[in-house]
Protein backbone atom coordinates (compact mmCIF):
# COMPACT_ATOMS: atom_id res chain seq x y z
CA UNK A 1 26.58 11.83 7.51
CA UNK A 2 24.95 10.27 4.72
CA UNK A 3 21.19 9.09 5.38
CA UNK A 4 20.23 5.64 4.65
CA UNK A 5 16.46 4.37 5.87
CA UNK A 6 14.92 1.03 4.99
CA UNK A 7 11.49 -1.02 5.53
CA UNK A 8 12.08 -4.57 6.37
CA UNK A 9 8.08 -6.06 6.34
CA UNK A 10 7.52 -9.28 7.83
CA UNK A 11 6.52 -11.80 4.20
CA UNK A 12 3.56 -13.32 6.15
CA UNK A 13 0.72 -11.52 3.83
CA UNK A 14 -0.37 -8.76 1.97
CA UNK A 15 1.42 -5.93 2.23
CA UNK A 16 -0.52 -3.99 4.50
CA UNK A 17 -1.12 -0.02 3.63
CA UNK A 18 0.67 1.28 7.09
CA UNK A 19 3.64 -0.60 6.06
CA UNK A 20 3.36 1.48 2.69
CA UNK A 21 3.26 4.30 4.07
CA UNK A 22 5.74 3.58 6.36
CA UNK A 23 7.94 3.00 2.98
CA UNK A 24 6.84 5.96 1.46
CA UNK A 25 8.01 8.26 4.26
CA UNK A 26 11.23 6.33 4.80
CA UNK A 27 12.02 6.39 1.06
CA UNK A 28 10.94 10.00 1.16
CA UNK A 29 13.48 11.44 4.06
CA UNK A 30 15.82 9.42 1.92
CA UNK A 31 15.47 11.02 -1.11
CA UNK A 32 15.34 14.62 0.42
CA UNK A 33 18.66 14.49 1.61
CA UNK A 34 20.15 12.35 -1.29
CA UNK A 35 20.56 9.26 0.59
CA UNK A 36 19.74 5.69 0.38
CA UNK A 37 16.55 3.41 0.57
CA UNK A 38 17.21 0.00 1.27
CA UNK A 39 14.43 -2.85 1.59
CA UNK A 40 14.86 -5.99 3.56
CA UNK A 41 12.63 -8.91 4.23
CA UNK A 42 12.66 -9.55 7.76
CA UNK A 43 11.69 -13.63 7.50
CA UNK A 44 12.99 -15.05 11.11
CA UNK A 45 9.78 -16.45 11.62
CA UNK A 46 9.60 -19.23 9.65
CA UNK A 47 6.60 -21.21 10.29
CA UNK A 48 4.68 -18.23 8.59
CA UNK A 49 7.17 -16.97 5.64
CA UNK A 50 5.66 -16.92 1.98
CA UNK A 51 7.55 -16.78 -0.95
CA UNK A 52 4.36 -15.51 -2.11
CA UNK A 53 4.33 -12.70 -0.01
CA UNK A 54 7.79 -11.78 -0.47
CA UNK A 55 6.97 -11.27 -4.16
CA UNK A 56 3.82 -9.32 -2.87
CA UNK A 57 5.85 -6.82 -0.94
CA UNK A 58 8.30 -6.30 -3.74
CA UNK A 59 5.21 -5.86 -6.22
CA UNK A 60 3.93 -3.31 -3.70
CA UNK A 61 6.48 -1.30 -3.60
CA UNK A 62 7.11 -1.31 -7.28
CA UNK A 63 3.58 -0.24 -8.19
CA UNK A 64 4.33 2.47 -6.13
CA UNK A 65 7.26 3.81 -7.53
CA UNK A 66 9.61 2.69 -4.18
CA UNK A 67 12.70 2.08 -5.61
CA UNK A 68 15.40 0.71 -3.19
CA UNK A 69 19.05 0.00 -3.10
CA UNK A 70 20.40 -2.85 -4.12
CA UNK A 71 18.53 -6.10 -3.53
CA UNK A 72 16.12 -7.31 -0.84
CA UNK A 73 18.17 -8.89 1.71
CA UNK A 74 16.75 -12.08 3.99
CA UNK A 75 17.25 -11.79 7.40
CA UNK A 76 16.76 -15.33 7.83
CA UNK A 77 19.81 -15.62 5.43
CA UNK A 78 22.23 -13.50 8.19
CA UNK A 79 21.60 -15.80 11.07
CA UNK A 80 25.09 -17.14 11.86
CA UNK A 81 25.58 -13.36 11.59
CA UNK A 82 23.37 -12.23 14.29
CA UNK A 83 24.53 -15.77 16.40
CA UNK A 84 28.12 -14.06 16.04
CA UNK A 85 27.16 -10.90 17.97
CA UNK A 86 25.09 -13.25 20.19
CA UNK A 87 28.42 -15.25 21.29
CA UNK A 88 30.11 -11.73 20.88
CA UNK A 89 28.32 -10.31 23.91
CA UNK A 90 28.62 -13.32 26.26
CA UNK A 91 32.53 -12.98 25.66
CA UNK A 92 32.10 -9.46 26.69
CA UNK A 93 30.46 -10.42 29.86
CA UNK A 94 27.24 -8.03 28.46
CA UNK A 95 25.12 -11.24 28.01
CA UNK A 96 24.91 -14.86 29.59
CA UNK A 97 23.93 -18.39 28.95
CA UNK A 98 20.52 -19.36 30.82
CA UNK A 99 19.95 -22.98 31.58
CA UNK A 100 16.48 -22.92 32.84
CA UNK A 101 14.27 -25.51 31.64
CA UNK A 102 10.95 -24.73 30.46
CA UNK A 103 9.25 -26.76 33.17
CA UNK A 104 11.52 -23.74 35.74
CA UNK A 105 10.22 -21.14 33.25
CA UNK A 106 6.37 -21.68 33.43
CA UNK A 107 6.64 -22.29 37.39
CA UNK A 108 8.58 -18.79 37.82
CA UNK A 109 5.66 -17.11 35.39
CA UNK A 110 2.89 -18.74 37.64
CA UNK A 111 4.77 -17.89 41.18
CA UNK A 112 4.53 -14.08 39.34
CA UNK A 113 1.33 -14.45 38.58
CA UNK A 114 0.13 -15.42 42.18
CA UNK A 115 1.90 -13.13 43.78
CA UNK A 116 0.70 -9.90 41.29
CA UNK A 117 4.47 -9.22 40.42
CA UNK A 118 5.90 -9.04 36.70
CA UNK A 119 6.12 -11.98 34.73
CA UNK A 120 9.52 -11.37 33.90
CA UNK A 121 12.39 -13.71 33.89
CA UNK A 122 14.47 -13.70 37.39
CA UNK A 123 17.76 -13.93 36.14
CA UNK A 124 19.07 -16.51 38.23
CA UNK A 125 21.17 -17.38 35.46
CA UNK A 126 22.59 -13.92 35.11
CA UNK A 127 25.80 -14.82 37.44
CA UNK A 128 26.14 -18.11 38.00
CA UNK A 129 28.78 -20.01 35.87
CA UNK A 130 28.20 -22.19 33.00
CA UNK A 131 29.93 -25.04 35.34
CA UNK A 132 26.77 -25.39 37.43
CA UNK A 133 24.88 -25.96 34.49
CA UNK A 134 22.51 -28.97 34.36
CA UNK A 135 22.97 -31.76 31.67
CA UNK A 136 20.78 -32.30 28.35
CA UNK A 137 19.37 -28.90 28.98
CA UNK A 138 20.35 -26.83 25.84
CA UNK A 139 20.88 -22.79 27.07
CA UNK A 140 19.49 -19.93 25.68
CA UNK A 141 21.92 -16.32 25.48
CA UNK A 142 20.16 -13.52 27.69
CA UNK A 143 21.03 -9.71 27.25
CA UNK A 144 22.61 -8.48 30.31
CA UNK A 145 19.88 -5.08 30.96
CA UNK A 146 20.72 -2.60 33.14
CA UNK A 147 18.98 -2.84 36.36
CA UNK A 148 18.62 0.41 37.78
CA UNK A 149 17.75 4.02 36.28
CA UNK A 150 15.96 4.78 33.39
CA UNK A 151 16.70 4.75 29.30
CA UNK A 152 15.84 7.55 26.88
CA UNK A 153 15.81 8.32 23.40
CA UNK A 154 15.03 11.26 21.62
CA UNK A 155 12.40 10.38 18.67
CA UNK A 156 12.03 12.38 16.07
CA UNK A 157 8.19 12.43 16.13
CA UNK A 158 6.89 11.37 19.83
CA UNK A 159 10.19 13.19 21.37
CA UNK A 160 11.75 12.35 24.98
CA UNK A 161 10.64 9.14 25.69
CA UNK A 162 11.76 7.07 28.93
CA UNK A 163 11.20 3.71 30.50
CA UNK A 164 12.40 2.53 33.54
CA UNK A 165 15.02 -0.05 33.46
CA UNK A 166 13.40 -2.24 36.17
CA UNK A 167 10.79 -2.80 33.50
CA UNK A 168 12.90 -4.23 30.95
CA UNK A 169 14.25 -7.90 31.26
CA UNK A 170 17.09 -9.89 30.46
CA UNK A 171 15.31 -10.72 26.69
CA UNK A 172 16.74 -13.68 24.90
CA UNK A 173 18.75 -12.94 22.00
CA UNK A 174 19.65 -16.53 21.04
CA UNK A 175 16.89 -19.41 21.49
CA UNK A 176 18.33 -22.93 22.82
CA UNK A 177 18.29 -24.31 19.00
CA UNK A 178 21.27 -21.84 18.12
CA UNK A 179 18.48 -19.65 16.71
CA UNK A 180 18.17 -15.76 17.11
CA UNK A 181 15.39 -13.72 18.12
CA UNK A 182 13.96 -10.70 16.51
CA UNK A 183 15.10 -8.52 18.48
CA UNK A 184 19.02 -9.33 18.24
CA UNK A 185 18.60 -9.63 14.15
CA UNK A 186 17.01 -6.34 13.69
CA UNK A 187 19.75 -4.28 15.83
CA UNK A 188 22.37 -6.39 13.72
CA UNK A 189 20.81 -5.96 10.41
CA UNK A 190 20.26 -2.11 10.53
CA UNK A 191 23.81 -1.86 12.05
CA UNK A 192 25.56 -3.55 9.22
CA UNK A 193 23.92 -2.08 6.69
CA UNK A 194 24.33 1.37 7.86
CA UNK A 195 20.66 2.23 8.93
CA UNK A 196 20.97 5.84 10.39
CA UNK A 197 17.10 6.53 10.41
CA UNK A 198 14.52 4.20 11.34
CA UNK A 199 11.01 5.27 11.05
CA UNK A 200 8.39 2.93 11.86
CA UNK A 201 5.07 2.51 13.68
CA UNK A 202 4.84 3.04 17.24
CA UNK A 203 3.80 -0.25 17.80
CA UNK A 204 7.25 -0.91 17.98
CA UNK A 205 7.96 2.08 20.47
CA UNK A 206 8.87 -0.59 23.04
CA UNK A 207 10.87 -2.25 22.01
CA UNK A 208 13.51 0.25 20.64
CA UNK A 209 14.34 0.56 25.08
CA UNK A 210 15.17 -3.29 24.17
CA UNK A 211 17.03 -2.74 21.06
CA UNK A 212 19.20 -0.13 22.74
CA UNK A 213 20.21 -2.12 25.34
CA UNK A 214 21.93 -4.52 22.43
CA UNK A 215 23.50 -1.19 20.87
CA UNK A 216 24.78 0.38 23.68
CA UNK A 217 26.68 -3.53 24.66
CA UNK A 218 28.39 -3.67 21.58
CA UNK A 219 29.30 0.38 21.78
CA UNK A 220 27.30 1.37 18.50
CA UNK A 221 25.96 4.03 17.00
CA UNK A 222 22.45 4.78 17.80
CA UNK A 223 20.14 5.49 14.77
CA UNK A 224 17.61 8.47 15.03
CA UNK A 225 14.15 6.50 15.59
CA UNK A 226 11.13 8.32 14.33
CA UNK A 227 8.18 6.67 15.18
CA UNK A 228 5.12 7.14 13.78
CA UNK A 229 0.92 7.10 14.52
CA UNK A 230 -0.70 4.32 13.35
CA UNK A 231 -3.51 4.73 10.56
CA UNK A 232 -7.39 3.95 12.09
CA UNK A 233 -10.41 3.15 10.31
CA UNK A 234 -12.75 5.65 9.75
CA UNK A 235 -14.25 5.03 12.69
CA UNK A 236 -11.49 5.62 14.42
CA UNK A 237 -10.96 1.74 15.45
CA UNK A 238 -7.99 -0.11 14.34
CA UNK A 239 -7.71 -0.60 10.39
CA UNK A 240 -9.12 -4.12 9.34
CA UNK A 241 -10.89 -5.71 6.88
CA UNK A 242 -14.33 -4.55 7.48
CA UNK A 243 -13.13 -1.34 6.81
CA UNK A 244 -12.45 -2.15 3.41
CA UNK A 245 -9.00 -2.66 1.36
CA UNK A 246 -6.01 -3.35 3.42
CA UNK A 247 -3.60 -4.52 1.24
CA UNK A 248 -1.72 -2.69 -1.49
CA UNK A 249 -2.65 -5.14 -4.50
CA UNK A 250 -6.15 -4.06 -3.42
CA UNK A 251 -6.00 -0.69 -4.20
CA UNK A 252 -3.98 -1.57 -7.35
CA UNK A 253 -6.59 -3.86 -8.25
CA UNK A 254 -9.70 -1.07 -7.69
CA UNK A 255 -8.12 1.31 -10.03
CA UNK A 256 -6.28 3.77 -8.09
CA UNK A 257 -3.36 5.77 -9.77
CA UNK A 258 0.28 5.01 -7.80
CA UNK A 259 0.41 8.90 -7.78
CA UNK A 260 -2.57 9.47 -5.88
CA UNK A 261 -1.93 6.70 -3.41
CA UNK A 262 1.95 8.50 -2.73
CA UNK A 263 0.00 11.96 -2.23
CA UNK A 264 -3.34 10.48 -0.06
CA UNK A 265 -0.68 8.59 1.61
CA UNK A 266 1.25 11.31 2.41
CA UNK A 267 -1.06 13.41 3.79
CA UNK A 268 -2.04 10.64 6.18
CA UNK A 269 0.23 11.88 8.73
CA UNK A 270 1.68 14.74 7.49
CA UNK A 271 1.62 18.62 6.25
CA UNK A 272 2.87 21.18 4.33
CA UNK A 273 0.49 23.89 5.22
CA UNK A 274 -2.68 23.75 3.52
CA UNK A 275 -1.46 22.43 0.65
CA UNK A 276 -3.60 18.94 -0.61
CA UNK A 277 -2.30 18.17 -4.04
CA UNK A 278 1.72 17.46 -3.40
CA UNK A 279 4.02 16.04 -6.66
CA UNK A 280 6.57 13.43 -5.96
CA UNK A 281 8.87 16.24 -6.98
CA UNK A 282 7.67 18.45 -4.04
CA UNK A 283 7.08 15.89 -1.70
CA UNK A 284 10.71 14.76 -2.03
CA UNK A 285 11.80 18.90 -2.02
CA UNK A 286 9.87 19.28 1.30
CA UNK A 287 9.63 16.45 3.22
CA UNK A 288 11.05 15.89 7.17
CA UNK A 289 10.24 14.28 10.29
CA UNK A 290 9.32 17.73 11.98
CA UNK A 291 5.79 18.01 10.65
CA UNK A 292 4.83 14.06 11.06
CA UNK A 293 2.08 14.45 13.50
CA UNK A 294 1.42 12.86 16.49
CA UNK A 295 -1.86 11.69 16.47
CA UNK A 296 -3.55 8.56 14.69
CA UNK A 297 -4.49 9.35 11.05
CA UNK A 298 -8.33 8.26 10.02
CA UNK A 299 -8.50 6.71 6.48
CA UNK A 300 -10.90 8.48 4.11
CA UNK A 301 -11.92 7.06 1.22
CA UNK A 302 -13.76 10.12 0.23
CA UNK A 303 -10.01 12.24 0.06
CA UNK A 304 -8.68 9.38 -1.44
CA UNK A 305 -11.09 9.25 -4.30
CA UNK A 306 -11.15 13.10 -4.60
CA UNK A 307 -7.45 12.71 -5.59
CA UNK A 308 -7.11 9.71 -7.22
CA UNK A 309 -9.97 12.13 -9.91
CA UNK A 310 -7.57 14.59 -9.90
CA UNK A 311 -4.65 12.26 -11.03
CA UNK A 312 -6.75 10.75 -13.56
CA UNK A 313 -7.55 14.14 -15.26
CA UNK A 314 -4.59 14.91 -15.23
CA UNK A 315 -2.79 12.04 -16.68
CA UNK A 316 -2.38 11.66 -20.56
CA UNK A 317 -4.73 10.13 -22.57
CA UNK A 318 -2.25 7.57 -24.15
CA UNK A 319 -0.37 6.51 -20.65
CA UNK A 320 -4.61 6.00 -19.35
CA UNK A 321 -5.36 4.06 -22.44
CA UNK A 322 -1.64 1.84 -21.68
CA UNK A 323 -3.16 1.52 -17.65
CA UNK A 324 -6.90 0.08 -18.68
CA UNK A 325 -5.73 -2.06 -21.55
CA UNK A 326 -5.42 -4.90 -18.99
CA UNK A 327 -8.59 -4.23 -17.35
CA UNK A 328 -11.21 -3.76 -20.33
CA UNK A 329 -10.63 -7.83 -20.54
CA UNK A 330 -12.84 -7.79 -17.42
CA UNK A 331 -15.65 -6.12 -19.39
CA UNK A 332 -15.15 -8.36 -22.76
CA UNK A 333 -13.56 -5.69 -24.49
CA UNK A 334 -10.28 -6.30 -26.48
CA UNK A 335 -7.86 -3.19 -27.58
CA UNK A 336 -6.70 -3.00 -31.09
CA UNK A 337 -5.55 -0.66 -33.36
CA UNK A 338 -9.14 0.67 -33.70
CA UNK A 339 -10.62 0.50 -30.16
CA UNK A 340 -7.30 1.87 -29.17
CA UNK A 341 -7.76 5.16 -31.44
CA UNK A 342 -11.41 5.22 -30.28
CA UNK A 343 -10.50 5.25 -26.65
CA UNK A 344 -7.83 7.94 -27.34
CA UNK A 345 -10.52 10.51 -29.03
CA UNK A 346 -12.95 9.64 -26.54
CA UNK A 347 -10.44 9.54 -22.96
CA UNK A 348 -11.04 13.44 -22.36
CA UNK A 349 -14.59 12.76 -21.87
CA UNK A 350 -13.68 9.26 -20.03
CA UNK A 351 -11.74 10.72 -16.99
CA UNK A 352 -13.50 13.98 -16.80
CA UNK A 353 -16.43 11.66 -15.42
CA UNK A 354 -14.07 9.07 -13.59
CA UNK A 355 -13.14 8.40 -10.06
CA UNK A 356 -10.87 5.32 -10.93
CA UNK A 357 -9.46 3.59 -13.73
CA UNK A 358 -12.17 0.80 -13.33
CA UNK A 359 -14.65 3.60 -14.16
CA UNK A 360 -13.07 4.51 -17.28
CA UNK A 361 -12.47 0.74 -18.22
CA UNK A 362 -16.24 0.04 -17.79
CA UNK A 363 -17.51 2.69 -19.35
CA UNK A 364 -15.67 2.99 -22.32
CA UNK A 365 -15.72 -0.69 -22.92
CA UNK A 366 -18.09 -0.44 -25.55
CA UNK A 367 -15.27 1.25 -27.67
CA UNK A 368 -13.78 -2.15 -28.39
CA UNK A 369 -16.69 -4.34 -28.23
CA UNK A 370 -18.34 -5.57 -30.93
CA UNK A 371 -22.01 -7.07 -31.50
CA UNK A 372 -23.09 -9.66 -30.54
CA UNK A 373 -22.46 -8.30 -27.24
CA UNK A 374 -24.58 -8.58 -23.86
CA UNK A 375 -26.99 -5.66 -22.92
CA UNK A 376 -27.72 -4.16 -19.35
CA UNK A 377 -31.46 -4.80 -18.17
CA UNK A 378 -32.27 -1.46 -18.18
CA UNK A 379 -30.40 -0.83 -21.59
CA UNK A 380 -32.50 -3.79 -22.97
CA UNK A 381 -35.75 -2.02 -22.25
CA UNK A 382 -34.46 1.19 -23.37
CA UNK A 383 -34.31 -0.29 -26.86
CA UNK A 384 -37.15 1.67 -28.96
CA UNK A 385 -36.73 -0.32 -32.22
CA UNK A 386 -39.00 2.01 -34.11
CA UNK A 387 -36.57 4.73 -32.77
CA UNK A 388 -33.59 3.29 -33.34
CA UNK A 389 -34.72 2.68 -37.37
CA UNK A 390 -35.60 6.24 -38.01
CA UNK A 391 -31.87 7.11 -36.85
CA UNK A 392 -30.54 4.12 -38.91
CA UNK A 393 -32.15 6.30 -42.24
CA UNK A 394 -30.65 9.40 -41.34
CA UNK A 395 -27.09 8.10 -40.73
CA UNK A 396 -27.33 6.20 -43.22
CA UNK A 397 -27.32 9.49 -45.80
CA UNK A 398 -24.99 11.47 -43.75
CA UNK A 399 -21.62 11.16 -45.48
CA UNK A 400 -19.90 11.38 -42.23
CA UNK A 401 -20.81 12.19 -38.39
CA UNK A 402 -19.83 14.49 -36.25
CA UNK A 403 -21.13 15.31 -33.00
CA UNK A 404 -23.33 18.56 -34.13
CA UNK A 405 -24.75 16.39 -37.25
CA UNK A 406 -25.64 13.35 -34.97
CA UNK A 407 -27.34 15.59 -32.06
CA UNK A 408 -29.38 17.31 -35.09
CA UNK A 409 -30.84 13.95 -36.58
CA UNK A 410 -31.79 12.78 -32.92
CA UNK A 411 -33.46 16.12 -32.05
CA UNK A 412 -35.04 16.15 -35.39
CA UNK A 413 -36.32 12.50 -34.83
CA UNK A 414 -37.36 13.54 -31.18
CA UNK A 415 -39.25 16.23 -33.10
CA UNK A 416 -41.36 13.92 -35.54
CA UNK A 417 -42.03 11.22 -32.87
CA UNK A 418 -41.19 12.40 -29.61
CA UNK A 419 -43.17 15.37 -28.96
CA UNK A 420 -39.23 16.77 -28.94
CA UNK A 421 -37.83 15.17 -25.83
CA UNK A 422 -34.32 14.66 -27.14
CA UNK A 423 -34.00 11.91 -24.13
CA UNK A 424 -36.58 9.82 -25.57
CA UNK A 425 -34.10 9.46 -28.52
CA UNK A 426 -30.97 9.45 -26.71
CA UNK A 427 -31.46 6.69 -24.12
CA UNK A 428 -32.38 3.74 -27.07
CA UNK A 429 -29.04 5.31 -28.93
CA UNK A 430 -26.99 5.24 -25.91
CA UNK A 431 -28.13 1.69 -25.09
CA UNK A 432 -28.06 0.45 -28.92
CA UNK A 433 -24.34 1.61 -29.21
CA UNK A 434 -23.09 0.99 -25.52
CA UNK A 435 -24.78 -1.80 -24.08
CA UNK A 436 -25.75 0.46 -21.10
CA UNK A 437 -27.96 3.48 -20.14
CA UNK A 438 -24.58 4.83 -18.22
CA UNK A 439 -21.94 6.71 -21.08
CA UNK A 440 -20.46 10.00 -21.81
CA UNK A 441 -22.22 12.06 -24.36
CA UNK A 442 -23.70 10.00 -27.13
CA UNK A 443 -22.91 12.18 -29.64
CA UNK A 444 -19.63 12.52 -28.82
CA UNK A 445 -19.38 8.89 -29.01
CA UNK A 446 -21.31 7.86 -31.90
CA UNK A 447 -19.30 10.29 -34.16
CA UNK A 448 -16.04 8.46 -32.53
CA UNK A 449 -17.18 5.33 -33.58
CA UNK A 450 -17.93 6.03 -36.87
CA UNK A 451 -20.58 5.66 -39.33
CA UNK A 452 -20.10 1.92 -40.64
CA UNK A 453 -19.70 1.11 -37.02
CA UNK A 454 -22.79 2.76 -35.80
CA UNK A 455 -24.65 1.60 -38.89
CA UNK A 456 -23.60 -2.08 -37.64
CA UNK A 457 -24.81 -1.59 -33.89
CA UNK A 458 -28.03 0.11 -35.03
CA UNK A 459 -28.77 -3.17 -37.50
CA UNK A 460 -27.68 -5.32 -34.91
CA UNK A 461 -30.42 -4.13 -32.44
């Protein structure tokens, strides 16, 4: 059997991080056993699509590195599809049209509600023929569910589950305005595009006892279900916004590497042993449904910072100077041939220090700047003029720096007028060439930025 999985996210936002890591482990299992990914955007509800946020899925997954099969199918686009199956069924005699009006609807849900039963729908429609029916009353198609005994699946993560069938109802599967219902275009959908593993949250453990029912009518295949814990704050409360990021583009935005979001994301919910630091290349070698846990992952910023370091020291210099290029035009920093160079010598020292690609950005800004350019406060007072002028002189008859020569001329000023605290020469430096009090080693950096240039920085202050 050839394995194909898929992630079909509702376009009505962001794209939310459980739905990415719902992608990652789909296109994962996928990969492992040389099968296919497929995305498709399920859009039924109407009233809330976004174009917008069908482009924000499909960004999503491509910062990740999610490729999929093919293109990203509508389901709102397969309607007269799922209507077919709809019609398909009531021919069969495994679904029915319902007449009741919604006035007949609301009184059967408040005669439940008095009397402490189920508010579920009585089926009085279920036998009766279509001949009875009353006029200008448009009919809905209702699934024929069993009504004794219980159904069972086998999922690949929670294992046996059961429900009895005398909690399941007959569910609409086509609304009065010739519409279908989520539930019928899903089971369709996966069905015709050859879906033989579904992983998902298990928010939607319910209703696979519903989607079943549809399956087992028409006599197909059933797909292995894996369904997965959702991911809590770290509080242990439902992920929302006052935890923090939600949305993919967020964590885009704050600088994380797509390689440290696949690993932290990974890890949220699964194991291979101890091990913490996982490649694509192993995670795709190694990963199953078997060692998906059962229990609700906590989301830790700490772990996800800890990597996203590692990834960053890691990386090349040139492919982190490519990734911040975009960003330094938040700090007033523009790359050229020069600043690009500058950034390149100085990058080791960048991301040994970094936790983010925003830190490295910021901080090494003040490769590409030029004066006149705006000072921190505390850089501002850091500014010892006097200071600064004796180091002016000595550069100024060095040939050339280098990081030894420029450490010697500050200790040697620090010496003279300092009493020989090397900070006390340092700090004005740091802020006279930077802008900031924050900076890898000055030395380091002044000798990357070259005599003229610090020459010009030093004069400018």
């Amino acid at each position: 059997m050839s394995v194909v999985t898929r992630i079909a996210p509702s376009p009505t936002g962001f794209m939310h991080i459980g739905t990415a890591r719902t992608a990652l482990f789909s296109w994962l299992f996928a990969k492992h056993h040389g099968g296919k990914f497929l995305l498709r955007i399920e859009d039924t509800d109407r009233a809330r699509y976004s174009e917008d946020a069908v482009q924000a899925i499909k960004d999503g997954m491509t910062w990740l590195g999610l490729d999929w099969g093919g293109d990203a199918p509508s389901q709102f686009d397969a309607r007269d599809r799922h209507a077919e199956v709809a019609k398909q069924l009531v021919e069969m005699g495994k679904a029915y049209y319902c007449y009741c009006s919604p006035e007949e609807l609301e009184t059967m849900r408040e005669e439940a509600r008095a009397s402490g039963a189920k508010v579920n729908y009585d089926r009085r429609w279920r036998e009766r023929d279509a001949s009875e029916a009353p006029e200008g009353v448009a009919p809905v198609i209702r699934i024929k569910a069993p009504l004794e005994g219980r159904t069972a699946i086998e999922d690949a993560v929670q294992g046996r589950v059961e429900k009895g069938n005398d909690e399941l109802d007959d569910f609409i599967l086509l609304r009065s305005d010739g519409t279908p219902t989520y539930m019928l275009s899903v089971v369709v959908d996966d069905h015709d595009s050859g879906v033989t593993h579904i992983i998902r949250g298990d928010d939607h453990l319910n209703n696979v006892f519903r989607q079943k029912i549809i399956l087992d009518a028409m006599g197909w295949d059933i797909p292995v279900y894996a369904h997965i814990p959702l991911i809590l704050g770290p509080d242990g409360t439902k992920l929302s916004k006052r935890h923090g990021a939600q949305g993919v583009h967020e964590y885009e935005d704050m600088g994380y590497l797509p390689e440290a979001m696949r690993n932290y994301l990974l890890r949220l919910g699964w194991s291979h042993g101890d091990d913490e630091i996982i490649s694509t290349e192993q995670a795709i070698e190694w990963f199953n449904l078997d060692h998906i846990g059962k229990s609700a992952s906590r989301f830790d910023f700490d772990k996800l910072n800890n990597l996203n370091a590692h990834y960053i020291k890691t990386a090349s210099n040139a492919h982190l100077v490519e990734l911040i290029t975009p960003i330094m035009e938040k700090y007033g920093a523009h790359i050229d041939d020069t600043s690009k160079d500058r950034l390149l010598k100085g990058m080791d020292a960048l991301k040994d220090r970094a936790k983010s690609l925003n830190d490295i950005a910021e901080e090494g800004a003040f490769y590409a700047k030029q004066p006149p350019f705006v000072f921190t406060e505390k850089a501002e007072k850091s500014l010892d003029k006097e200071i600064l002028g004796f180091i002016a002189e000595k550069v100024d008859a060095l040939t050339e720096l280098t990081e030894e020569n420029v450490q010697d001329l500050c200790k040697e000023v620090a010496n003279d007028h300092k009493e020989g605290k090397l900070g006390k020469v340092a700090m004005p430096l740091r802020a006279a060439l930077t802008g900031t009090t924050v900076s890898p080693s000055i030395f380091e950096a002044a000798a990357i930025l070259g005599k003229d240039e610090v020459l010009k920085r030093l004069k400018y202050v």
